[in-house]
Protein backbone atom coordinates (compact mmCIF):
# COMPACT_ATOMS: atom_id res chain seq x y z
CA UNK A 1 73.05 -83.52 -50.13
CA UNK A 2 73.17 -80.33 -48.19
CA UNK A 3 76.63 -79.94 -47.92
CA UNK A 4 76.72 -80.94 -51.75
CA UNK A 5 74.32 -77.78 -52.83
CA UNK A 6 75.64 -75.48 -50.27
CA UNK A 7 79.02 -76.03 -51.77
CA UNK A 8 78.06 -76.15 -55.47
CA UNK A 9 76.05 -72.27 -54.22
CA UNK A 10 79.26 -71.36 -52.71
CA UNK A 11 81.03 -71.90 -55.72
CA UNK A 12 79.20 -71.40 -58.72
CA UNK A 13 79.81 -68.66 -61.41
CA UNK A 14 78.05 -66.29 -62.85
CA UNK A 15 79.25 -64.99 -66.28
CA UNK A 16 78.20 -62.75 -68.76
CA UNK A 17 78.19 -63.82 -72.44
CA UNK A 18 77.33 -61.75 -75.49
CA UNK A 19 79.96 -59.51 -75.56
CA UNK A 20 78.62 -56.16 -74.41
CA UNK A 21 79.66 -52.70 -75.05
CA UNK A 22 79.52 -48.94 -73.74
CA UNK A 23 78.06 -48.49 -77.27
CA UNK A 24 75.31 -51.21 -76.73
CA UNK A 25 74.10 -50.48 -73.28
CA UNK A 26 74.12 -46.62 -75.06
CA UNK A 27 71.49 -48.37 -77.25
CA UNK A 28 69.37 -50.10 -74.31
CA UNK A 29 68.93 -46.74 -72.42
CA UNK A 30 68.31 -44.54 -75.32
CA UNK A 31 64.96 -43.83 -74.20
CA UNK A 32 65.91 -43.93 -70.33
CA UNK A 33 66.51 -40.22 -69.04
CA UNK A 34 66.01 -41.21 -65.66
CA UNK A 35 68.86 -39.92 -63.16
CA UNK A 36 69.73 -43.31 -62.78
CA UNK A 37 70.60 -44.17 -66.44
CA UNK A 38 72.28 -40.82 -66.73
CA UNK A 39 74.57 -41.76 -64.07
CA UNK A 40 75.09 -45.23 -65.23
CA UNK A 41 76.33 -44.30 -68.43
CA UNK A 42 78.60 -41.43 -66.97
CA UNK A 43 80.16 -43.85 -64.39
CA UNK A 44 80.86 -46.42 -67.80
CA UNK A 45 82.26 -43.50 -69.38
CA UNK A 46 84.83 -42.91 -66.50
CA UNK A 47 85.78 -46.50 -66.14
CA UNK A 48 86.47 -46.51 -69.83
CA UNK A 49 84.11 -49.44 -70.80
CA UNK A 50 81.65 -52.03 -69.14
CA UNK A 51 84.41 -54.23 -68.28
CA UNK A 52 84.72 -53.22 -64.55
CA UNK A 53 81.07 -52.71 -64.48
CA UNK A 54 80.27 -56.42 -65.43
CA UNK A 55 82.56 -57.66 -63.07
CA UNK A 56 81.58 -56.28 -60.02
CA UNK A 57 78.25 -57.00 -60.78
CA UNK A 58 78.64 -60.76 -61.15
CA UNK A 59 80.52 -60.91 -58.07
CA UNK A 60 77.51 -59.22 -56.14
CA UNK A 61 74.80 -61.08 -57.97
CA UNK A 62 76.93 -64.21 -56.74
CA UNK A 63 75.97 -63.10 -53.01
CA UNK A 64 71.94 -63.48 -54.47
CA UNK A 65 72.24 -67.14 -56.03
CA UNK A 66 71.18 -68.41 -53.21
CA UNK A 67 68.28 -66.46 -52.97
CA UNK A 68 67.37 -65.80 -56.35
CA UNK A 69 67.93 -62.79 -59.04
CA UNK A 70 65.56 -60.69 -60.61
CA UNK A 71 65.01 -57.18 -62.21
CA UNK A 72 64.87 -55.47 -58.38
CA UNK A 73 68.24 -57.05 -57.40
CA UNK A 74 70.15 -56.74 -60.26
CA UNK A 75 68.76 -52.29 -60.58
CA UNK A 76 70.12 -52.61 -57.29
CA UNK A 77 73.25 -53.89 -57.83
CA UNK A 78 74.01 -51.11 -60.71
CA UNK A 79 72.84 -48.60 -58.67
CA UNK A 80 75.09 -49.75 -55.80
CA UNK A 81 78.37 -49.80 -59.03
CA UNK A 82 77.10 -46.19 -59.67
CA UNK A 83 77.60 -44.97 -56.13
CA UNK A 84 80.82 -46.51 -55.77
């Protein structure tokens, strides 16, 4: 059974449904004029959509199955997207 789960971890995916936009996640941080939303939306804005942005972030959450995701990890995660 171990090697089961620690292959099924190793390979699962994590996707994204519901079809966000740049003009949607404008929406969810309307309110937000923290540094950190600011610079969110400015690094969507030079990537030209939210495309790259969900992508990388799936493939780093992917590192965190194993040890679970939550708010912490995943502002983490964009923040690390924003530096890059």
């Amino acid at each position: 059974m171990k090697q089961l789960i620690a292959f099924l971890l190793d390979h699962a995916m994590l996707d994204f449904s519901g079809g966000l936009t740049i003009e949607m996640v404008k929406d969810y941080v309307r309110d937000d004029d923290s540094r950190e939303a600011r610079a969110l939306l400015a690094k969507l804005m030079q990537d030209g959509g939210v495309e790259d942005m969900q992508l990388t972030l799936a493939d780093c959450l992917q590192e965190q199955l194993r040890t679970g995701l939550n708010e912490d990890v995943v502002r983490e995660q964009l923040k690390l997207y924003v530096e890059s």
